[in-house]
N, C-alpha and C. Protein backbone atom coordinates (compact mmCIF):
# COMPACT_ATOMS: atom_id res chain seq x y z
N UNK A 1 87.31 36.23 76.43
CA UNK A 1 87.39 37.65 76.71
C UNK A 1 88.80 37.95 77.24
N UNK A 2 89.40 39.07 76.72
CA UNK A 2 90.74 39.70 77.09
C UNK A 2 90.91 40.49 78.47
N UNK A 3 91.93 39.75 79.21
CA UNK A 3 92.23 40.85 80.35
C UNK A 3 92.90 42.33 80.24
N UNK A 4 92.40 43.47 80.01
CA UNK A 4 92.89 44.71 80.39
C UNK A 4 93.84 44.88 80.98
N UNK A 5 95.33 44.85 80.78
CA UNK A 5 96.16 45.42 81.73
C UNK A 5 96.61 46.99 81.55
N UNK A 6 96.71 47.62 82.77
CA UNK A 6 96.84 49.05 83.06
C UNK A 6 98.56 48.86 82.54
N UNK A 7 98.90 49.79 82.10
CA UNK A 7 100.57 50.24 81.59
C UNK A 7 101.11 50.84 83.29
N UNK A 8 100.28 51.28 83.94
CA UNK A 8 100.92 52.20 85.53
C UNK A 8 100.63 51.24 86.35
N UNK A 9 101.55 51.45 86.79
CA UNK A 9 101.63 50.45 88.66
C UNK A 9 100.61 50.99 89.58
N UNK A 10 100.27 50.67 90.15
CA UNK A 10 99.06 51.08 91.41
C UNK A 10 100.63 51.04 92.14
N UNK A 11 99.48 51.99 93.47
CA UNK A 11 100.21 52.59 94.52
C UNK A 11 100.49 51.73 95.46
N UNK A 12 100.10 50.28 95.13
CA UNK A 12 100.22 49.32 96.36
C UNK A 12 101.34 48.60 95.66
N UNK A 13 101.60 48.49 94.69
CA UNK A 13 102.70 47.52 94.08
C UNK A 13 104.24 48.23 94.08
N UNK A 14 104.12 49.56 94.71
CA UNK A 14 105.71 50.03 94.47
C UNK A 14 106.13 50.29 96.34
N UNK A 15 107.61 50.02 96.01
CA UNK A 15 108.08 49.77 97.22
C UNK A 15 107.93 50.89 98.19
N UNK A 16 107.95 50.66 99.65
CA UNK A 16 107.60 51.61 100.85
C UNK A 16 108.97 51.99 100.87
N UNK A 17 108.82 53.71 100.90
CA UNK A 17 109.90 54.72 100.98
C UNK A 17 110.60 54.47 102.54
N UNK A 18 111.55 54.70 102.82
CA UNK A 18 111.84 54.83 104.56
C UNK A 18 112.24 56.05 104.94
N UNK A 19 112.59 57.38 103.84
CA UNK A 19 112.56 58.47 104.59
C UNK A 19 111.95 58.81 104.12
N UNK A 20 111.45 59.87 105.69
CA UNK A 20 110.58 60.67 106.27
C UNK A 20 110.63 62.53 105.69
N UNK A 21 112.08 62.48 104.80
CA UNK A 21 112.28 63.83 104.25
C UNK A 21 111.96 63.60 102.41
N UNK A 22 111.20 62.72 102.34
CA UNK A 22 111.17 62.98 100.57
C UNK A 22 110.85 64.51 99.87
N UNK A 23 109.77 64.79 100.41
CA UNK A 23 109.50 66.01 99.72
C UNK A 23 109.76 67.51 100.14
N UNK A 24 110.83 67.29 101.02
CA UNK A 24 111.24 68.23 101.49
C UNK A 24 112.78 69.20 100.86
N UNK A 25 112.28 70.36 100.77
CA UNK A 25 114.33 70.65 99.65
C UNK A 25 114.83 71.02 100.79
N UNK A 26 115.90 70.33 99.80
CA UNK A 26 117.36 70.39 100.75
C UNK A 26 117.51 71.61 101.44
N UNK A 27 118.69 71.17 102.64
CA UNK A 27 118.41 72.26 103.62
C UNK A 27 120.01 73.51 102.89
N UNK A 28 119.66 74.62 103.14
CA UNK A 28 120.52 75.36 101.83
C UNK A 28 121.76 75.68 102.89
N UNK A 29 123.23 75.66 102.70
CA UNK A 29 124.35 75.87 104.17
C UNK A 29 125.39 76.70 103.47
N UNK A 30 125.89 77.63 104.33
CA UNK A 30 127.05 78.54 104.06
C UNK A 30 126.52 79.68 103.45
N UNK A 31 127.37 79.90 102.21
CA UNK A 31 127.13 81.70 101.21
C UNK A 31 126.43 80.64 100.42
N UNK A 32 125.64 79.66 100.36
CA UNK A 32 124.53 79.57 99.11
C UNK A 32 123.26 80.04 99.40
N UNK A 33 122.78 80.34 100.54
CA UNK A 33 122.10 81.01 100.81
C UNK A 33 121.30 82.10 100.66
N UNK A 34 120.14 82.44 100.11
CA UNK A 34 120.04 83.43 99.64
C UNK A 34 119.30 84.34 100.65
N UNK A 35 119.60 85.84 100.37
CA UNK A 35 119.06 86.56 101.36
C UNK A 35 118.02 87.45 100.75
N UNK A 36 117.12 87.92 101.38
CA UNK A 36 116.03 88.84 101.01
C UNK A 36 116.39 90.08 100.35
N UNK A 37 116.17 90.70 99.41
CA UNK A 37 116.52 91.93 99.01
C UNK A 37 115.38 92.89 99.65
N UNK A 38 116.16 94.47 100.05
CA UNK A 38 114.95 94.69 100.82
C UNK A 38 114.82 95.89 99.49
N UNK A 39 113.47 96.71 99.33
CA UNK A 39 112.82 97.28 97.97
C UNK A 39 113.52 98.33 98.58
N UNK A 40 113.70 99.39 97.56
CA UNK A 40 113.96 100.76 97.84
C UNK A 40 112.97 101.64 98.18
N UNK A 41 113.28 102.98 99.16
CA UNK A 41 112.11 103.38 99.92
C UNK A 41 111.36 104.06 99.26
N UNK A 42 111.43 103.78 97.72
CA UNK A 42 110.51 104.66 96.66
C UNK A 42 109.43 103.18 96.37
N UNK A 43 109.50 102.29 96.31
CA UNK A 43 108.40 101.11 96.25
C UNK A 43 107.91 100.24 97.09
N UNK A 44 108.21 100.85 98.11
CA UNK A 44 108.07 100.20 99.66
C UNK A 44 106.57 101.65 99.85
N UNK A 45 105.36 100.71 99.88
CA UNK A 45 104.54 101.18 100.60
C UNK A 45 104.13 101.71 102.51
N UNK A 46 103.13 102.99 102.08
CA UNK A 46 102.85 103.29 103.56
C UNK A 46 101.41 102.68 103.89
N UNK A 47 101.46 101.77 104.59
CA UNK A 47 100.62 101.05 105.60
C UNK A 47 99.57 101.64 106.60
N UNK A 48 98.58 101.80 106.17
CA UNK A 48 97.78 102.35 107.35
C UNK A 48 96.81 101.16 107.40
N UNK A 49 96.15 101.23 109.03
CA UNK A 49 94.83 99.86 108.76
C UNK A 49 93.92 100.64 109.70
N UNK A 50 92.74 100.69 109.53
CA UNK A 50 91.38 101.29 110.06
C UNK A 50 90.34 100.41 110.45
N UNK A 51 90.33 100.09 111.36
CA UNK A 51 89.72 98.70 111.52
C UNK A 51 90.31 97.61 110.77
N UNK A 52 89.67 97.40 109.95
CA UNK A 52 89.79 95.75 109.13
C UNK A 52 90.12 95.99 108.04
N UNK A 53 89.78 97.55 107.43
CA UNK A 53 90.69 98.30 105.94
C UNK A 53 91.87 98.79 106.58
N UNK A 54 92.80 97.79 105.26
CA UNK A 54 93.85 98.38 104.50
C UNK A 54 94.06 98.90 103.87
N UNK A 55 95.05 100.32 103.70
CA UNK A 55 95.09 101.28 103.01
C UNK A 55 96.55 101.64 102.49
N UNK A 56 97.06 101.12 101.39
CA UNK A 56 98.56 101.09 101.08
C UNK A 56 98.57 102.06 100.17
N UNK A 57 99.66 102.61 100.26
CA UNK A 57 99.70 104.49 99.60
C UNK A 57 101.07 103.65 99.03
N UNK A 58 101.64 103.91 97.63
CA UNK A 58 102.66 104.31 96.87
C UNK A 58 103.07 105.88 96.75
N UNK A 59 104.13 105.86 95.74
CA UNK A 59 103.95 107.09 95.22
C UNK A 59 102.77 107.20 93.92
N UNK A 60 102.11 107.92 93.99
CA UNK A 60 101.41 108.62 93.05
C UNK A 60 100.61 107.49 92.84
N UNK A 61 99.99 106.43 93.89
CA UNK A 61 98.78 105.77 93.87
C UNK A 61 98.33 105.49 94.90
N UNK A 62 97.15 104.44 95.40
CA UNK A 62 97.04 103.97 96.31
C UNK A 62 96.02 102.73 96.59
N UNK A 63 95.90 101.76 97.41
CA UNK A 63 95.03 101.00 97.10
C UNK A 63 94.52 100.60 98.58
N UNK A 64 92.61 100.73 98.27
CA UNK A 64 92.26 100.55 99.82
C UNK A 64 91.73 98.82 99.43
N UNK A 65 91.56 98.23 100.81
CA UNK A 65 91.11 96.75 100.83
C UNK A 65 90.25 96.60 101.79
N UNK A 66 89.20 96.66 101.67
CA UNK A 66 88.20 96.53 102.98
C UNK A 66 87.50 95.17 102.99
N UNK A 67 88.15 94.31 103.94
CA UNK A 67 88.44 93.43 104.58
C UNK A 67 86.70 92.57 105.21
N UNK A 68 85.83 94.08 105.37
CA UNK A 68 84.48 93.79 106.09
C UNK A 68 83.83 92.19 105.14
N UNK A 69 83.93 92.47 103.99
CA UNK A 69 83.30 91.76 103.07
C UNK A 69 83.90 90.47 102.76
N UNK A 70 85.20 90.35 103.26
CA UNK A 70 86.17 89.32 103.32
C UNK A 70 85.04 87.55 103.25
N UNK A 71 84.58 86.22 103.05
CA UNK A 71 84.12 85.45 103.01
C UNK A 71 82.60 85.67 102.46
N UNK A 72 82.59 86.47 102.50
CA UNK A 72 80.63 87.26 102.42
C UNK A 72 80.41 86.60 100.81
N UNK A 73 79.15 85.90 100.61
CA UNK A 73 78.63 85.81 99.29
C UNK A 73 77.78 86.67 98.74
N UNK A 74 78.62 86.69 97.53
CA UNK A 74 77.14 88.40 96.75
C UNK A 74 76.16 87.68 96.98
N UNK A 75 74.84 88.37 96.70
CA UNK A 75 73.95 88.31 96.02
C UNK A 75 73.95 89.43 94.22
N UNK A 76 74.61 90.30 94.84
CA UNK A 76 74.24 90.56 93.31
C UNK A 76 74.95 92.14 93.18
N UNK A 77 75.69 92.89 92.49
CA UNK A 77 76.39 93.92 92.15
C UNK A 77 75.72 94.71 91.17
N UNK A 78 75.17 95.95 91.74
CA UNK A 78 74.64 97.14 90.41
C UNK A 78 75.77 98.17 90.27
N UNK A 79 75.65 98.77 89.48
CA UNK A 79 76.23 100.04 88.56
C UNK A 79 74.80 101.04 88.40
N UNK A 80 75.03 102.00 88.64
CA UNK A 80 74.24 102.97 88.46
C UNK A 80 75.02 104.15 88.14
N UNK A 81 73.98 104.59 87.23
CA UNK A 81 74.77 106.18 86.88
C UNK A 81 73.79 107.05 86.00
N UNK A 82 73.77 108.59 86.17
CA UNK A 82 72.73 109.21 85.40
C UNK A 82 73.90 110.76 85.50
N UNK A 83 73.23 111.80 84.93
CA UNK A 83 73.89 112.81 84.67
C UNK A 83 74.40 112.92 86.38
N UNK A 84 75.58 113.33 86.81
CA UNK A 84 76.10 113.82 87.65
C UNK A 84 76.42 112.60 89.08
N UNK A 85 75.39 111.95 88.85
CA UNK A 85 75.64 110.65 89.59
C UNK A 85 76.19 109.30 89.56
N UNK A 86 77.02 108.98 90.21
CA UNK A 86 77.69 107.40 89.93
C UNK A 86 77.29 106.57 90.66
N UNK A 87 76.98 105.49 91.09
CA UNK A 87 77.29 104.56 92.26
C UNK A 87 76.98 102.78 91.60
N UNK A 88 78.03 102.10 92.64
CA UNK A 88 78.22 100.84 92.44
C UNK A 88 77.87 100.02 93.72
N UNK A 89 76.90 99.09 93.77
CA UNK A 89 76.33 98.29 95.39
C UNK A 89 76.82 97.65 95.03
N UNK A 90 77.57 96.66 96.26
CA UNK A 90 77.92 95.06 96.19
C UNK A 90 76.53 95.23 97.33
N UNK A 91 75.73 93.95 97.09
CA UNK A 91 74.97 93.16 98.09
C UNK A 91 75.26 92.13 97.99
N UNK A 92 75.37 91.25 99.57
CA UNK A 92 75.36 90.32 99.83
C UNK A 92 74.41 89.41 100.51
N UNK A 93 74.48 88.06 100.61
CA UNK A 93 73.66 87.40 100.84
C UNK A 93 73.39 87.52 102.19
N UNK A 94 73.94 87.73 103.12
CA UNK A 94 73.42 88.15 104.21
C UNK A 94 72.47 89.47 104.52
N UNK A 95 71.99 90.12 103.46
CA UNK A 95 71.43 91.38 103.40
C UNK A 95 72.11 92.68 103.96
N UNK A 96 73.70 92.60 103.98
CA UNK A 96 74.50 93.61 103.62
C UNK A 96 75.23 93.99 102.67
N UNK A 97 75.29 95.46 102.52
CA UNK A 97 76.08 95.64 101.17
C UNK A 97 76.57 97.01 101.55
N UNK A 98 77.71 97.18 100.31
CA UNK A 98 78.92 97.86 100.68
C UNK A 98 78.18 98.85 99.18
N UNK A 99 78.51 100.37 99.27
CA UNK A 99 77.36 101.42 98.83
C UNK A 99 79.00 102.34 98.02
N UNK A 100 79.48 102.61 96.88
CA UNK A 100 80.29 103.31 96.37
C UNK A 100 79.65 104.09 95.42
N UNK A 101 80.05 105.22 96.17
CA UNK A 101 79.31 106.77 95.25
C UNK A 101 80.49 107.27 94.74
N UNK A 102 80.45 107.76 92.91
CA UNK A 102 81.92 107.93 92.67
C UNK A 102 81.11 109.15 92.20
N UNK A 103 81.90 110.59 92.38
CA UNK A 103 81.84 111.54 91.69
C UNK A 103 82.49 111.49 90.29
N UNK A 104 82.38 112.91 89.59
CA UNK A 104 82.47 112.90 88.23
C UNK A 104 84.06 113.39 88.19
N UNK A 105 84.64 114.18 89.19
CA UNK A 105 85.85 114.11 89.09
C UNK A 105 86.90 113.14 90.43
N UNK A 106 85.87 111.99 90.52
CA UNK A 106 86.29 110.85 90.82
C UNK A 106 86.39 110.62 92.34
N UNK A 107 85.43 111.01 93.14
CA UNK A 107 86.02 110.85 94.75
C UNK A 107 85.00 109.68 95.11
N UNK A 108 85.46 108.27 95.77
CA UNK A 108 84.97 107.17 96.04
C UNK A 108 84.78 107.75 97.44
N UNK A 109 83.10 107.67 97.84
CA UNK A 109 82.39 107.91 99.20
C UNK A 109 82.11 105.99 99.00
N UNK A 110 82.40 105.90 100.19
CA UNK A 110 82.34 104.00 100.49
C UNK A 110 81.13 103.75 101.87
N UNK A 111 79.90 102.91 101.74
CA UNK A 111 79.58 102.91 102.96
C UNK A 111 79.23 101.16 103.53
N UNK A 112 79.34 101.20 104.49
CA UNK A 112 79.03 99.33 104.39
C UNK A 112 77.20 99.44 105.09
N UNK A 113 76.57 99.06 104.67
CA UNK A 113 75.12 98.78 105.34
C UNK A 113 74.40 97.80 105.67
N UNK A 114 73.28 97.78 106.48
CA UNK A 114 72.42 96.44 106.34
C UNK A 114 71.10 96.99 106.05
N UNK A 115 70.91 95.48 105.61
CA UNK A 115 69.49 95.86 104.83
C UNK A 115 68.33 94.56 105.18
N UNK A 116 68.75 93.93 106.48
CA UNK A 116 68.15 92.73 107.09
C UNK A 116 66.46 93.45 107.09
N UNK A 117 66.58 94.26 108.22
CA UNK A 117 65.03 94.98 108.41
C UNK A 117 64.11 95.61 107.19
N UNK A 118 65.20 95.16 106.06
CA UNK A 118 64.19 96.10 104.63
C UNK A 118 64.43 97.42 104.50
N UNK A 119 65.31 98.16 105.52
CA UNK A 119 65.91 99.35 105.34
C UNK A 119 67.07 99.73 105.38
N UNK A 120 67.48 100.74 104.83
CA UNK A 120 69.11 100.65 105.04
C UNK A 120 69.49 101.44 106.03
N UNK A 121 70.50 100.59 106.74
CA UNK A 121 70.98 100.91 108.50
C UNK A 121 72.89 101.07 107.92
N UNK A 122 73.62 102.49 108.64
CA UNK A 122 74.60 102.91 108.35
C UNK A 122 75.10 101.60 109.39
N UNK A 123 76.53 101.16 108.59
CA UNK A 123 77.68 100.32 109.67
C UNK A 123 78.32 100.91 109.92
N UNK A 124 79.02 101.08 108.71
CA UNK A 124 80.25 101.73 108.23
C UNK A 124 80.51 102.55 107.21
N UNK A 125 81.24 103.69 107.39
CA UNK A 125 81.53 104.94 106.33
C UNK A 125 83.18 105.17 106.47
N UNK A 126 83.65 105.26 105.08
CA UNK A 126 85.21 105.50 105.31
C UNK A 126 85.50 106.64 104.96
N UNK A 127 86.48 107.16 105.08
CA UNK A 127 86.83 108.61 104.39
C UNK A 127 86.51 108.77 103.20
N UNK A 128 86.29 109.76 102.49
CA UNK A 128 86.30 110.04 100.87
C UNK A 128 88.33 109.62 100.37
N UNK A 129 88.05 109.25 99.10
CA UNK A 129 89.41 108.38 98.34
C UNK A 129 88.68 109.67 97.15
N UNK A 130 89.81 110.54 97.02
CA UNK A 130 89.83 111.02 95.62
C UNK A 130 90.79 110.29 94.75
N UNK A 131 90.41 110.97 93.47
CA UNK A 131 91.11 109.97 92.66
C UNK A 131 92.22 111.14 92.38
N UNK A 132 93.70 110.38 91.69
CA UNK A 132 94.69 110.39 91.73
C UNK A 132 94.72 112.38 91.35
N UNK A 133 94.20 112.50 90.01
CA UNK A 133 93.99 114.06 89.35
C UNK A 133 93.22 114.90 90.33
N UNK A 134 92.72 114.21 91.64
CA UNK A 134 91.98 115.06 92.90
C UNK A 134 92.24 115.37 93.82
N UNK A 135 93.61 114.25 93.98
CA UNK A 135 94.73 115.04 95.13
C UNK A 135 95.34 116.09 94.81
N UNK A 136 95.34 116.95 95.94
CA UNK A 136 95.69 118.35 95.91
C UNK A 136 97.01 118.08 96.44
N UNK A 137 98.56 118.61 95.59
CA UNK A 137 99.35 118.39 96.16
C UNK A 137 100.24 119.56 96.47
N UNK A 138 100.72 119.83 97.67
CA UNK A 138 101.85 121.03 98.65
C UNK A 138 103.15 121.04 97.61
């Protein structure tokens, strides 16, 4: 019977490194240096935080991040919709879920709830988010 030899060295047969900076990059000195460019104040977002939502406004968009749900495992996401009505549940496995009612000319009502007791108990409610064609603008 034939011995198998591997073509790669095992990790015990190659020699012990002695510095302590291998995988580290070089340290950068003088004008090679590079410096941060900072964005212009037309793509530089406005920052608001409301509790644990983030709410970053551009021009002529915006994007909220609500944070509540942050590690939480679904259980399970519906879509619903019939003449005049929208809405989208996230539930989660802890028997809370986050409740988005979208109107027809687009305003996201957001609510966070629990539903441990078998009923639904208000947490949290955020402002209404119209959509972009629903801001009224001065």
């Amino acid at each position: 019977m034939a011995v198998t030899e591997n073509k790669r060295s095992s990790a015990h047969t190659q020699p012990a490194t002695t510095s302590t900076a291998k995988h580290r990059s070089p340290k950068r000195q003088g004008k090679s240096q590079t410096k941060r460019k900072t964005l212009p104040a037309s793509l530089r977002p406005t920052i608001t935080k409301r509790g644990k939502t983030t709410i970053r406004r551009y021009e002529g968009r915006s994007f909220h991040r609500f944070e509540e749900a942050k590690g939480k495992a679904i259980d399970y996401i519906e879509f619903f919709t019939s003449d005049g009505y929208h809405n989208i549940d996230i539930a989660f496995d802890d028997k809370t879920a986050v409740h988005f009612v979208i109107e027809p000319s687009f305003t996201l009502d957001t609510e966070y709830a629990d539903w441990k007791t078998g009923n639904w108990r208000l947490l949290k409610r955020w402002p209404l988010i119209p959509s972009a064609s629903g801001i009224r603008r001065k």
